[in-house]
ModelCIF file with pLDDT and N, C-alpha, C, O atoms, coordinates in Angstrom:
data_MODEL
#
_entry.id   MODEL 
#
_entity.id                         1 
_entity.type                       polymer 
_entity.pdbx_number_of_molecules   1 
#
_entity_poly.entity_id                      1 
_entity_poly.type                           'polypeptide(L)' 
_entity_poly.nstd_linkage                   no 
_entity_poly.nstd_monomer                   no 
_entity_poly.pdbx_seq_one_letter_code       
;(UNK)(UNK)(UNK)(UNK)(UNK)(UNK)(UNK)(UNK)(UNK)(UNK)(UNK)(UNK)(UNK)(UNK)(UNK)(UNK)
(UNK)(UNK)(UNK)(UNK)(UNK)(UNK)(UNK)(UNK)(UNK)(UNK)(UNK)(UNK)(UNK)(UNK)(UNK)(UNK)
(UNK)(UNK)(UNK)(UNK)(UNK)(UNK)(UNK)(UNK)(UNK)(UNK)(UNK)(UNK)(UNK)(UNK)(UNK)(UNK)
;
_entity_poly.pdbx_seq_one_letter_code_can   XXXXXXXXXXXXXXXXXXXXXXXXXXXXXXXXXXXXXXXXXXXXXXXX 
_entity_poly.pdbx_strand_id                 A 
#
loop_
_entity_poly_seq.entity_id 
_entity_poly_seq.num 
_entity_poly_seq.mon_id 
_entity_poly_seq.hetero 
1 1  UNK n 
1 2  UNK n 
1 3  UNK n 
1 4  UNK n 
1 5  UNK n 
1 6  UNK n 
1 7  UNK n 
1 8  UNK n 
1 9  UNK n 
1 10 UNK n 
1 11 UNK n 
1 12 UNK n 
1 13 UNK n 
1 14 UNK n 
1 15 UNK n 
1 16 UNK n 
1 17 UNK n 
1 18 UNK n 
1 19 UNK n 
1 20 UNK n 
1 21 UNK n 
1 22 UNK n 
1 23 UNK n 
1 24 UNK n 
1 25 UNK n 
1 26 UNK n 
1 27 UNK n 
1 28 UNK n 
1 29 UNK n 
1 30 UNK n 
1 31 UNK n 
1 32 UNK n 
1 33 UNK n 
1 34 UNK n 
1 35 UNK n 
1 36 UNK n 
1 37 UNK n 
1 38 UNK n 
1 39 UNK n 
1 40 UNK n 
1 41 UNK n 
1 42 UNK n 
1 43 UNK n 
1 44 UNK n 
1 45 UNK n 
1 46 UNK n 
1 47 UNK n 
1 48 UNK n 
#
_struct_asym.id          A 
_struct_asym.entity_id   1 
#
loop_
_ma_qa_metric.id 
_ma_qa_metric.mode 
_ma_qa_metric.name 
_ma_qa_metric.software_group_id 
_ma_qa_metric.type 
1 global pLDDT . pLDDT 
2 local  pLDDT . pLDDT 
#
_ma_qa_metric_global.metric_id      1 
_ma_qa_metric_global.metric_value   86.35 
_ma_qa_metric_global.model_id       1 
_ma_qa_metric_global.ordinal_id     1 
#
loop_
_ma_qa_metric_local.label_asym_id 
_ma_qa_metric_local.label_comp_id 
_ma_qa_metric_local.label_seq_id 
_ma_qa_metric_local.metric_id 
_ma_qa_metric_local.metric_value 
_ma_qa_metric_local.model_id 
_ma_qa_metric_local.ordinal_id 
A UNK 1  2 89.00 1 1  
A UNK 2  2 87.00 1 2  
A UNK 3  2 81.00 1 3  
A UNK 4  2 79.00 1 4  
A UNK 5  2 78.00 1 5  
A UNK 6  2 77.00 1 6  
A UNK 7  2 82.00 1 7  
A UNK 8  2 76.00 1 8  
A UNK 9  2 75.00 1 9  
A UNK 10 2 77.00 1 10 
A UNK 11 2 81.00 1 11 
A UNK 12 2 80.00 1 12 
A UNK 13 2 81.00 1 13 
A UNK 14 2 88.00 1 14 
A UNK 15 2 88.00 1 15 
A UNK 16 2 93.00 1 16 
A UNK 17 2 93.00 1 17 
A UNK 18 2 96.00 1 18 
A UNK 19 2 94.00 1 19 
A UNK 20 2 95.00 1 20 
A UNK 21 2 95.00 1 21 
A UNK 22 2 94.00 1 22 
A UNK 23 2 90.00 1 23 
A UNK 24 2 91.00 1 24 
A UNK 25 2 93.00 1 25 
A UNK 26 2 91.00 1 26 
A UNK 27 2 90.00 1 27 
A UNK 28 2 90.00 1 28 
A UNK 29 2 89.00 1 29 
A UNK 30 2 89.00 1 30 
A UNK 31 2 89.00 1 31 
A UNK 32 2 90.00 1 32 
A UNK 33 2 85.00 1 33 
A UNK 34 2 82.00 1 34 
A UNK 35 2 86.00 1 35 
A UNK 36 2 87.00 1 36 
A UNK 37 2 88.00 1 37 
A UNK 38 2 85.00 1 38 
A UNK 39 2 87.00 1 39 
A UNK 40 2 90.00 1 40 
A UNK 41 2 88.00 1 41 
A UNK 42 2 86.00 1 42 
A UNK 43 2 88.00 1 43 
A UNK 44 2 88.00 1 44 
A UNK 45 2 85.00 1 45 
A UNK 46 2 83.00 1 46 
A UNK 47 2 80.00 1 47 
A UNK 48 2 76.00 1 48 
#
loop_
_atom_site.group_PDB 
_atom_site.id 
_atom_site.type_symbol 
_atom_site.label_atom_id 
_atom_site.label_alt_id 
_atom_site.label_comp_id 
_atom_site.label_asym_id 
_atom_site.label_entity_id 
_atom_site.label_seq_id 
_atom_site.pdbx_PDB_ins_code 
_atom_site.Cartn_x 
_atom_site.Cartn_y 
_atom_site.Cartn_z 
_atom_site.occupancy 
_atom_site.B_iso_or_equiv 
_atom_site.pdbx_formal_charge 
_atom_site.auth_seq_id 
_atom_site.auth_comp_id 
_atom_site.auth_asym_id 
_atom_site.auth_atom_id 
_atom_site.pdbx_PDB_model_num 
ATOM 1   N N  . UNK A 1 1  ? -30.265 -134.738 -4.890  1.00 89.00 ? 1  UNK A N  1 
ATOM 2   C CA . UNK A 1 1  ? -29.446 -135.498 -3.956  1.00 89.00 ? 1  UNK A CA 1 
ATOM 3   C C  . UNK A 1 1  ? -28.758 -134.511 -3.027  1.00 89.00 ? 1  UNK A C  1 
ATOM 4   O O  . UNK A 1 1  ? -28.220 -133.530 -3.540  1.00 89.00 ? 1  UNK A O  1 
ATOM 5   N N  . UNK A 1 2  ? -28.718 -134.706 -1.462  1.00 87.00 ? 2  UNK A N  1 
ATOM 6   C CA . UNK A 1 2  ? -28.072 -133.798 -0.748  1.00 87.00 ? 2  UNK A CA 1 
ATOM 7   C C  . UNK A 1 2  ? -27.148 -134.973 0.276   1.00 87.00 ? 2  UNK A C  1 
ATOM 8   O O  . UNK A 1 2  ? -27.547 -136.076 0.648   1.00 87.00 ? 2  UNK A O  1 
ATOM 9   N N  . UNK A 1 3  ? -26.131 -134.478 0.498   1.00 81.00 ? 3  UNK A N  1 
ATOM 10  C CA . UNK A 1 3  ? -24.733 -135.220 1.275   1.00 81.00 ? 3  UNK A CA 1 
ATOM 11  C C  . UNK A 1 3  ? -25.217 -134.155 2.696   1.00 81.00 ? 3  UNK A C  1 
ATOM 12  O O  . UNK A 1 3  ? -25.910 -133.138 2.740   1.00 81.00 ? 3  UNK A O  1 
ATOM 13  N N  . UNK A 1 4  ? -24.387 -135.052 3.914   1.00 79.00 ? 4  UNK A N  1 
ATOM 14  C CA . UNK A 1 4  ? -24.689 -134.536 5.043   1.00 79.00 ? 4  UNK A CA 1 
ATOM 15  C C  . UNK A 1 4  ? -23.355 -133.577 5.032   1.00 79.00 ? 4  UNK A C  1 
ATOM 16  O O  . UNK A 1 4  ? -22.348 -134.080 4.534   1.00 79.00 ? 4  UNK A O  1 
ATOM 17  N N  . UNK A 1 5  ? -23.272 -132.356 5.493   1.00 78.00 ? 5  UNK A N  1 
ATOM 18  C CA . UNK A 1 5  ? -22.361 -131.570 6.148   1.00 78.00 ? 5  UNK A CA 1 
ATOM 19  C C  . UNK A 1 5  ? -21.533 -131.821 7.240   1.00 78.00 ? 5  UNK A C  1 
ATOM 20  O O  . UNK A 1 5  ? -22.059 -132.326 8.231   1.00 78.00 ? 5  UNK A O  1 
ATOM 21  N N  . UNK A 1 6  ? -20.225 -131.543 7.257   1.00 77.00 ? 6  UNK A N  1 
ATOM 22  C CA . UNK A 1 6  ? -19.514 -131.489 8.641   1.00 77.00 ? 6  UNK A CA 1 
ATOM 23  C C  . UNK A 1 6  ? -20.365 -130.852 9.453   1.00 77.00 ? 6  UNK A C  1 
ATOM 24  O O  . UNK A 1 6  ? -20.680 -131.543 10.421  1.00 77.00 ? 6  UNK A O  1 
ATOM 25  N N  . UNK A 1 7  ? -20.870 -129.757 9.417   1.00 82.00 ? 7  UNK A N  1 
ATOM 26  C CA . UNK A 1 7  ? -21.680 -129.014 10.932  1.00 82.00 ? 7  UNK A CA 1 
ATOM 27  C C  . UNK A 1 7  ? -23.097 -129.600 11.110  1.00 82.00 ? 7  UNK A C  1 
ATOM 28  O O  . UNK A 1 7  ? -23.953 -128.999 11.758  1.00 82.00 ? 7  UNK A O  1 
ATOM 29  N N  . UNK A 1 8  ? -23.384 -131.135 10.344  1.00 76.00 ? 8  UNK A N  1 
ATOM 30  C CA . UNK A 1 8  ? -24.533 -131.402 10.762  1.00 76.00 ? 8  UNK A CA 1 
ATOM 31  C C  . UNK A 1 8  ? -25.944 -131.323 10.272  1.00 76.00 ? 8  UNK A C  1 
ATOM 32  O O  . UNK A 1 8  ? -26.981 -131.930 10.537  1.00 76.00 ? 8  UNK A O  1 
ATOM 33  N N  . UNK A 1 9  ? -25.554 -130.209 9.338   1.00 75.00 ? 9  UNK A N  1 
ATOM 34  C CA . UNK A 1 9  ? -26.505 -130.083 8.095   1.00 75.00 ? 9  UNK A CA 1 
ATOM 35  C C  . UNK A 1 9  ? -26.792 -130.747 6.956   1.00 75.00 ? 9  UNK A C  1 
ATOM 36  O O  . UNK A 1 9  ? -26.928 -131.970 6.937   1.00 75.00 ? 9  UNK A O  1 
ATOM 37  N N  . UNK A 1 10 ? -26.934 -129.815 5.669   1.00 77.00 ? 10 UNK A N  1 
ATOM 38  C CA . UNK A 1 10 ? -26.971 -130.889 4.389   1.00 77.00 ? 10 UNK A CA 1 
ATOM 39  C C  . UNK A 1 10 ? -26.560 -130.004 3.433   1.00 77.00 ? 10 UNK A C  1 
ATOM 40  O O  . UNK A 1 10 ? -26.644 -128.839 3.819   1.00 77.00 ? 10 UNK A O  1 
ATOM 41  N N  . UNK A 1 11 ? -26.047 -130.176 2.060   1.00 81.00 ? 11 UNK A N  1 
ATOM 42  C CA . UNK A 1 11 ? -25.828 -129.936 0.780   1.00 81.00 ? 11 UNK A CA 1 
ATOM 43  C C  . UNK A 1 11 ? -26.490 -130.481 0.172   1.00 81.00 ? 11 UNK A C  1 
ATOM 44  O O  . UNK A 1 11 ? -26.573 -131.704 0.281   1.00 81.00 ? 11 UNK A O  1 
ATOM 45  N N  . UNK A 1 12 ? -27.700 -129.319 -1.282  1.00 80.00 ? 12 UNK A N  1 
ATOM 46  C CA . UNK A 1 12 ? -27.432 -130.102 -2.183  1.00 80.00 ? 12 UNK A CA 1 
ATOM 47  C C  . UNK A 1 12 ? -26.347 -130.159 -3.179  1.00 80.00 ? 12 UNK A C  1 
ATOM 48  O O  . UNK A 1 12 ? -25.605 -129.267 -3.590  1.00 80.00 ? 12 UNK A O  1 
ATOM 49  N N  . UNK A 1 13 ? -26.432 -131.499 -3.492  1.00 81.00 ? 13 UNK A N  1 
ATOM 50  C CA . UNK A 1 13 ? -25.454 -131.791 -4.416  1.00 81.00 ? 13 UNK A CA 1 
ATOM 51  C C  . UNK A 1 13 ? -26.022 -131.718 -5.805  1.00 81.00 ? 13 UNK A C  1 
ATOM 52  O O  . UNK A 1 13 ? -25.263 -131.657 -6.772  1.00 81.00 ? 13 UNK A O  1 
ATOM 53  N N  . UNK A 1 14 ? -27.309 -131.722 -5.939  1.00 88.00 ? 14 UNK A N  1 
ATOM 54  C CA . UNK A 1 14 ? -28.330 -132.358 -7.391  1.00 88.00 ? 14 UNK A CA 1 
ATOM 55  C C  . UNK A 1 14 ? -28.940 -131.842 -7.216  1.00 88.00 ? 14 UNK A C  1 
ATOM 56  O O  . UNK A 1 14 ? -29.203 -131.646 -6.029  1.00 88.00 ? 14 UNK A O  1 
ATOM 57  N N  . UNK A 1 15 ? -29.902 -130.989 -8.534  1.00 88.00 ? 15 UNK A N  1 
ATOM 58  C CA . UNK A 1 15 ? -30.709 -131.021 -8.928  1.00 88.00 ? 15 UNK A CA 1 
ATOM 59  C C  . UNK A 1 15 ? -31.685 -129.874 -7.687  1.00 88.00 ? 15 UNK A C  1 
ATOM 60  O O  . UNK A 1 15 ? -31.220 -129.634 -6.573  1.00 88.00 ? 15 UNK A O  1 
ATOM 61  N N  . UNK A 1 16 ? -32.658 -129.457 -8.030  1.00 93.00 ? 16 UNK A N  1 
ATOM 62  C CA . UNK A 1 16 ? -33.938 -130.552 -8.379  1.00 93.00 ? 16 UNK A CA 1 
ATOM 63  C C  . UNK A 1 16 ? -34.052 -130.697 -9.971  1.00 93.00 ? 16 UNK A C  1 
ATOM 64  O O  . UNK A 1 16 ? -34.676 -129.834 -10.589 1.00 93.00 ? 16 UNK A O  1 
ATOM 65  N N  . UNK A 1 17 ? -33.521 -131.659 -10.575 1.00 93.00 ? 17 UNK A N  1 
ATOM 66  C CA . UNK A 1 17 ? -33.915 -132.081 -11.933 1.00 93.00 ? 17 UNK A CA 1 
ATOM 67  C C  . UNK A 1 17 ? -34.882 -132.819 -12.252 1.00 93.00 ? 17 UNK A C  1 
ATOM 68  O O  . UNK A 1 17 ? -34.977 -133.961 -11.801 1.00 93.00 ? 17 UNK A O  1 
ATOM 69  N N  . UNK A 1 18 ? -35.838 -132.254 -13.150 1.00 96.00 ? 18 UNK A N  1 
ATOM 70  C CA . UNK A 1 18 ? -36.973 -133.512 -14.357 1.00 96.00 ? 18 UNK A CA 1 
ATOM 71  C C  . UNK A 1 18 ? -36.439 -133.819 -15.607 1.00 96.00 ? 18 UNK A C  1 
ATOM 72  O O  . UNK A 1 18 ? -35.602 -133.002 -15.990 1.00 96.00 ? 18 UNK A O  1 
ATOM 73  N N  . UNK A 1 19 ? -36.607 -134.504 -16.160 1.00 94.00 ? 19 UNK A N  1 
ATOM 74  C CA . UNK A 1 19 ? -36.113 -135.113 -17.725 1.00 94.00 ? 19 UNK A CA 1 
ATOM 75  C C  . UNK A 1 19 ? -36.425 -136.190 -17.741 1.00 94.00 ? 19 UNK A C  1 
ATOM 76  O O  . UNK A 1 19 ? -36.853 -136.754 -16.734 1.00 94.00 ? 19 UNK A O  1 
ATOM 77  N N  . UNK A 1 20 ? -36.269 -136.864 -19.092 1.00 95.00 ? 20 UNK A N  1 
ATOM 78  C CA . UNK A 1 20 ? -36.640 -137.713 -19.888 1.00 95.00 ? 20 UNK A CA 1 
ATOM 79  C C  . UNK A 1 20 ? -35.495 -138.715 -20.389 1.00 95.00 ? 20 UNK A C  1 
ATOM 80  O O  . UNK A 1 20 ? -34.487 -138.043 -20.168 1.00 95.00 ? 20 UNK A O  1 
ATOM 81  N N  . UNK A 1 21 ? -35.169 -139.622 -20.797 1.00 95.00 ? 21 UNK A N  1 
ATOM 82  C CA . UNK A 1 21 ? -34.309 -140.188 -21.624 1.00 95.00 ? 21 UNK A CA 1 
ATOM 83  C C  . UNK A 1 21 ? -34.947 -141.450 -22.365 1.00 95.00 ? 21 UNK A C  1 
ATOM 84  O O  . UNK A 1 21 ? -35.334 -142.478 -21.809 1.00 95.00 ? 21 UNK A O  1 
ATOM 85  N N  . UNK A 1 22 ? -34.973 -141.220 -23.472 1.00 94.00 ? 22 UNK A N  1 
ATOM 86  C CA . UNK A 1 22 ? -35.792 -142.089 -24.218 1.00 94.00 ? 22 UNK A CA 1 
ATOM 87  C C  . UNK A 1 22 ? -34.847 -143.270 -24.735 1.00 94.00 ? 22 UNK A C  1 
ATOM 88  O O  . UNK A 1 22 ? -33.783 -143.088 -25.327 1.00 94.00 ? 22 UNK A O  1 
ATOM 89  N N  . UNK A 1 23 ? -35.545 -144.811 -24.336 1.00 90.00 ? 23 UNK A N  1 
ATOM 90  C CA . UNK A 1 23 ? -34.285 -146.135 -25.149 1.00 90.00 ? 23 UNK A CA 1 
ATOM 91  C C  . UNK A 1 23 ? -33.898 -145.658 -26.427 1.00 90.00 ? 23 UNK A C  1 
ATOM 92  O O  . UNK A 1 23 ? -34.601 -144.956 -27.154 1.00 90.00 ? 23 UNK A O  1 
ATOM 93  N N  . UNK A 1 24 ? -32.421 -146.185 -26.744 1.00 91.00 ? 24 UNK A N  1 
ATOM 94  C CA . UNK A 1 24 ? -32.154 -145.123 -28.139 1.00 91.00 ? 24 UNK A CA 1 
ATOM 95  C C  . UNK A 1 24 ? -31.180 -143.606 -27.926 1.00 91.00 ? 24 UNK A C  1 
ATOM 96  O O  . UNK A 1 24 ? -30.028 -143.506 -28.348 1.00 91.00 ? 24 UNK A O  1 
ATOM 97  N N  . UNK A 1 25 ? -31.656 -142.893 -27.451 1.00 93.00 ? 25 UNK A N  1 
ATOM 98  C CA . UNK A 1 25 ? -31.605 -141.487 -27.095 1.00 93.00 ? 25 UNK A CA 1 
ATOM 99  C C  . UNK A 1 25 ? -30.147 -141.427 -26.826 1.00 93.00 ? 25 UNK A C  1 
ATOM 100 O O  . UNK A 1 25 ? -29.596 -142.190 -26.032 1.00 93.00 ? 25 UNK A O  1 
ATOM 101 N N  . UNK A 1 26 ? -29.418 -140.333 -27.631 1.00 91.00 ? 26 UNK A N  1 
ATOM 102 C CA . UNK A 1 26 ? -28.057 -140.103 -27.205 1.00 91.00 ? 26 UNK A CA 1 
ATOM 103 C C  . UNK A 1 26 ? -28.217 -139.341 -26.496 1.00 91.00 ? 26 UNK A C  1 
ATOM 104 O O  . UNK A 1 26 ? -29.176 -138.641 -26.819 1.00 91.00 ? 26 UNK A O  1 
ATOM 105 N N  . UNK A 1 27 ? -27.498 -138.889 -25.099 1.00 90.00 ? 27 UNK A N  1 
ATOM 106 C CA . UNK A 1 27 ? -27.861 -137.084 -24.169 1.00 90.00 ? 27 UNK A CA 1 
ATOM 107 C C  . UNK A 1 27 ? -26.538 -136.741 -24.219 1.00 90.00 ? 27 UNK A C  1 
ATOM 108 O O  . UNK A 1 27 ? -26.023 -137.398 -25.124 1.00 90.00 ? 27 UNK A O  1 
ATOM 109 N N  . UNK A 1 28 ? -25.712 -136.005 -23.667 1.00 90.00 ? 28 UNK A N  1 
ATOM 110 C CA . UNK A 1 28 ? -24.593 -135.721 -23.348 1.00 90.00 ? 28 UNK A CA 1 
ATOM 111 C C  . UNK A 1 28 ? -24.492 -134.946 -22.077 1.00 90.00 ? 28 UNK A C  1 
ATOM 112 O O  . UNK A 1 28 ? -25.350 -134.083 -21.895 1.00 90.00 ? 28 UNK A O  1 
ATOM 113 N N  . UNK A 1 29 ? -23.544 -135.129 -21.144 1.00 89.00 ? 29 UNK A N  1 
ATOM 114 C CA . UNK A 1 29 ? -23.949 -135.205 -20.286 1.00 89.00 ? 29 UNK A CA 1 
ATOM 115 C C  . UNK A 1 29 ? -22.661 -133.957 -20.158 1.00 89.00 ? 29 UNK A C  1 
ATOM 116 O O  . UNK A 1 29 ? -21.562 -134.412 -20.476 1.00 89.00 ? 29 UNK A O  1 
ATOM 117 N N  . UNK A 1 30 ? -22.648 -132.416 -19.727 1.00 89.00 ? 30 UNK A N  1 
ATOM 118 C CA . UNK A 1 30 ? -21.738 -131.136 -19.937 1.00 89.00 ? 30 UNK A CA 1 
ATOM 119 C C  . UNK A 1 30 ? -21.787 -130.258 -18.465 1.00 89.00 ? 30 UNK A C  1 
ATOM 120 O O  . UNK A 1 30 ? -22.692 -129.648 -17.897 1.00 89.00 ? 30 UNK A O  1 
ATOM 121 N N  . UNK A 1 31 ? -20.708 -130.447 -18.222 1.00 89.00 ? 31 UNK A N  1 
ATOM 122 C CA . UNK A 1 31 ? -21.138 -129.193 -16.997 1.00 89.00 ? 31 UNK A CA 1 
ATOM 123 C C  . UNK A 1 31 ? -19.605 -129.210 -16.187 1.00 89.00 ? 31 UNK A C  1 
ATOM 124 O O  . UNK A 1 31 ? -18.952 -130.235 -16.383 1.00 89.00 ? 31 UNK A O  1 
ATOM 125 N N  . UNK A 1 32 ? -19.029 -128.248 -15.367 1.00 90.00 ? 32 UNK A N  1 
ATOM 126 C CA . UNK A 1 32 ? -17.821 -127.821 -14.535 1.00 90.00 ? 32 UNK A CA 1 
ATOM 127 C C  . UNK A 1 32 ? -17.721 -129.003 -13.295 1.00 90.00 ? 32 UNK A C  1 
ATOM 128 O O  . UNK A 1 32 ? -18.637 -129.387 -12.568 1.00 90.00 ? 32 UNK A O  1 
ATOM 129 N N  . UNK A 1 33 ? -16.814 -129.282 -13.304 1.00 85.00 ? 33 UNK A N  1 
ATOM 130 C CA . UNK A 1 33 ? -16.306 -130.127 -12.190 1.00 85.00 ? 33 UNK A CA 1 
ATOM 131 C C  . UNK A 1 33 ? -17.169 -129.964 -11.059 1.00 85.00 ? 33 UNK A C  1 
ATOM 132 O O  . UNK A 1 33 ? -17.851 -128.947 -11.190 1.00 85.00 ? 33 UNK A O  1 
ATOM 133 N N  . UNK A 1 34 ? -17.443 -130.725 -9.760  1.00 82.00 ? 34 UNK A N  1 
ATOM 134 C CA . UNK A 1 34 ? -18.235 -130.444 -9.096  1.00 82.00 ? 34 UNK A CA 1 
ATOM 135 C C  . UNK A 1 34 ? -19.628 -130.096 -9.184  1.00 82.00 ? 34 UNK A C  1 
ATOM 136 O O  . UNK A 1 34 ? -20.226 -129.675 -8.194  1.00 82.00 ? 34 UNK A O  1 
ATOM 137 N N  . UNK A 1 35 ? -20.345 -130.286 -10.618 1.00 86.00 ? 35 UNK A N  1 
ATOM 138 C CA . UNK A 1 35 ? -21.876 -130.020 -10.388 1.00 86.00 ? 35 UNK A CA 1 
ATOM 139 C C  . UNK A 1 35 ? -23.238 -131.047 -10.163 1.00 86.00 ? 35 UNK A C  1 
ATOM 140 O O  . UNK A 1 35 ? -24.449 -130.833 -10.104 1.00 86.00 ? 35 UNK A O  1 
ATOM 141 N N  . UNK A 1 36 ? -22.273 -132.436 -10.057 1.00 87.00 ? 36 UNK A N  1 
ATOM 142 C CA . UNK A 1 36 ? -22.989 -133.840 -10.374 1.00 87.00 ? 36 UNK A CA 1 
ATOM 143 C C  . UNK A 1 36 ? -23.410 -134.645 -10.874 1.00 87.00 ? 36 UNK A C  1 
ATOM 144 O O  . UNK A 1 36 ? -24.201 -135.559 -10.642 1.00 87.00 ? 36 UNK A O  1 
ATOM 145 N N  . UNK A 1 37 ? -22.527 -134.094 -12.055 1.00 88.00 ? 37 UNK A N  1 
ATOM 146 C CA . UNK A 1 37 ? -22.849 -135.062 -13.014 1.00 88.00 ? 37 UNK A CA 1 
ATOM 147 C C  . UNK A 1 37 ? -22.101 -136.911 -13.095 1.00 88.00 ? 37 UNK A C  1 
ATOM 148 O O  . UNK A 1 37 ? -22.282 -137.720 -14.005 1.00 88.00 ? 37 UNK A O  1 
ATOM 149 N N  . UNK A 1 38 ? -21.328 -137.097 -11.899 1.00 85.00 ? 38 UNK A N  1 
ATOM 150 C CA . UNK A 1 38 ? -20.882 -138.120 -11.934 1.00 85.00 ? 38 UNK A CA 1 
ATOM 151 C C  . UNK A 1 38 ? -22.313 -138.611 -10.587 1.00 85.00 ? 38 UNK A C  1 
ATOM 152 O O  . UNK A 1 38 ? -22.954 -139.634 -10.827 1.00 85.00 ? 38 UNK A O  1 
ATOM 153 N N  . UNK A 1 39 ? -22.554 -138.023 -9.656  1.00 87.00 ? 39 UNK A N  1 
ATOM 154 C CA . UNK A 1 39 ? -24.149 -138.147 -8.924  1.00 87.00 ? 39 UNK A CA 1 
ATOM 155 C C  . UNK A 1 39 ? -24.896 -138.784 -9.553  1.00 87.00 ? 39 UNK A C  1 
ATOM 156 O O  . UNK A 1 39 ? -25.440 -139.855 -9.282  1.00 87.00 ? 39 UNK A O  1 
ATOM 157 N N  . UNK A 1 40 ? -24.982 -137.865 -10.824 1.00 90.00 ? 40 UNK A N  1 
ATOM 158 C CA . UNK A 1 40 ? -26.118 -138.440 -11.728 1.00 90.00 ? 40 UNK A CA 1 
ATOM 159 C C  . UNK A 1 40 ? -26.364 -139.865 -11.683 1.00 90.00 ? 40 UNK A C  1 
ATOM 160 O O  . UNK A 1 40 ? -27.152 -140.628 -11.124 1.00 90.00 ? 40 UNK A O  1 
ATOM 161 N N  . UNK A 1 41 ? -25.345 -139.933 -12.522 1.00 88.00 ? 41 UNK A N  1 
ATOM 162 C CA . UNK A 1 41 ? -24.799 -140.780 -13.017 1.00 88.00 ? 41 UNK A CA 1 
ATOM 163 C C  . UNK A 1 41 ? -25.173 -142.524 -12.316 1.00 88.00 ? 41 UNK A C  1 
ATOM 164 O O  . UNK A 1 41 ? -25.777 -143.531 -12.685 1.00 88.00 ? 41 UNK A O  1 
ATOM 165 N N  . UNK A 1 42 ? -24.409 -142.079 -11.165 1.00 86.00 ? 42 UNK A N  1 
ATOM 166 C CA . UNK A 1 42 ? -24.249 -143.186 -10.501 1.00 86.00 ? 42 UNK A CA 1 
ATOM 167 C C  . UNK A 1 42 ? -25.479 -143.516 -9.796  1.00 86.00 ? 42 UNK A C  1 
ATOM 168 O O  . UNK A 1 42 ? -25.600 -144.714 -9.537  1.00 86.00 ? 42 UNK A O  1 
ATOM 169 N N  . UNK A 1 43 ? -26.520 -142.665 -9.384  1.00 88.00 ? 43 UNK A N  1 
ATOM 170 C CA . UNK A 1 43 ? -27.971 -142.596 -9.402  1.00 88.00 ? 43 UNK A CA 1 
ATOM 171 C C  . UNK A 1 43 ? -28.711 -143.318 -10.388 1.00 88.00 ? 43 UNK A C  1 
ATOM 172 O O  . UNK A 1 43 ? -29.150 -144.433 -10.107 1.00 88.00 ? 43 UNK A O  1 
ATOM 173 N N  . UNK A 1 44 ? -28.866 -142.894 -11.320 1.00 88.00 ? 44 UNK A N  1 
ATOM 174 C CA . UNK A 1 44 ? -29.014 -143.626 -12.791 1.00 88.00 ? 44 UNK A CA 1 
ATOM 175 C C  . UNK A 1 44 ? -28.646 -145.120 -12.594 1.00 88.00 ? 44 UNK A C  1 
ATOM 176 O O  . UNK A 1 44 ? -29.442 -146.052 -12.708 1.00 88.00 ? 44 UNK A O  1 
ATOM 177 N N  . UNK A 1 45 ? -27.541 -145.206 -12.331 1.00 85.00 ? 45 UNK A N  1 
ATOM 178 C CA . UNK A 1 45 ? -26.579 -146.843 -12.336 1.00 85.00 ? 45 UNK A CA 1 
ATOM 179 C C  . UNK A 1 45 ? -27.595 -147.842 -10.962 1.00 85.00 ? 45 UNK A C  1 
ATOM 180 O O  . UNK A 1 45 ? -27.947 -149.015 -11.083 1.00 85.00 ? 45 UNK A O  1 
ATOM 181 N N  . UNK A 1 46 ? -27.883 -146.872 -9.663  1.00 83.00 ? 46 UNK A N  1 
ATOM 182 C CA . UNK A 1 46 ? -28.414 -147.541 -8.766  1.00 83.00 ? 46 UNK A CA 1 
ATOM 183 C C  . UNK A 1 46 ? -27.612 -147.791 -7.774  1.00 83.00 ? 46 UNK A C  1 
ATOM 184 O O  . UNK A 1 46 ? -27.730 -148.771 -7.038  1.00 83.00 ? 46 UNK A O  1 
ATOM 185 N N  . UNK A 1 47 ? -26.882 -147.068 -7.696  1.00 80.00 ? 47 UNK A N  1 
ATOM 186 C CA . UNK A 1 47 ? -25.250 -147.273 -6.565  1.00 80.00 ? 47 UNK A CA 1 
ATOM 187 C C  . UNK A 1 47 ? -25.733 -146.146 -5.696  1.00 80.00 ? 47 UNK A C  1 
ATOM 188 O O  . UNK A 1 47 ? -25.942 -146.778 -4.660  1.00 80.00 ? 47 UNK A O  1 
ATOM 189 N N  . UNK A 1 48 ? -25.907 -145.468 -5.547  1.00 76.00 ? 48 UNK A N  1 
ATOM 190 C CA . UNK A 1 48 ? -26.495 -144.353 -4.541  1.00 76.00 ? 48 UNK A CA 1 
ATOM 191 C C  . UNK A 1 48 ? -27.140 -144.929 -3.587  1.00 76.00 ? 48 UNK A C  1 
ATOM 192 O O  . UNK A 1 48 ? -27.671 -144.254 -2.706  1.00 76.00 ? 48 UNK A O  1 
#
């Protein structure tokens, strides 16, 4: 996932991630403020 820049450009914000999540499957989801895991997330959900 990449957000547009003030100067017009782009960020990524995500990834490039592959994975899996299997029905069932606990993951946990770990990482520093700002790396996207709420992105994910809400990607996942279908709100993006």
């Amino acid at each position: 996932v990449s957000h547009a820049s003030s100067d017009g450009g782009s960020s990524r914000t995500l990834g490039p991630l592959t994975l899996g999540v299997e029905a069932g499957e606990r993951v946990l989801l770990l990482g520093p403020s700002g790396v996207g895991k709420s992105t994910l997330l809400a990607a996942i959900a279908g709100v993006l």
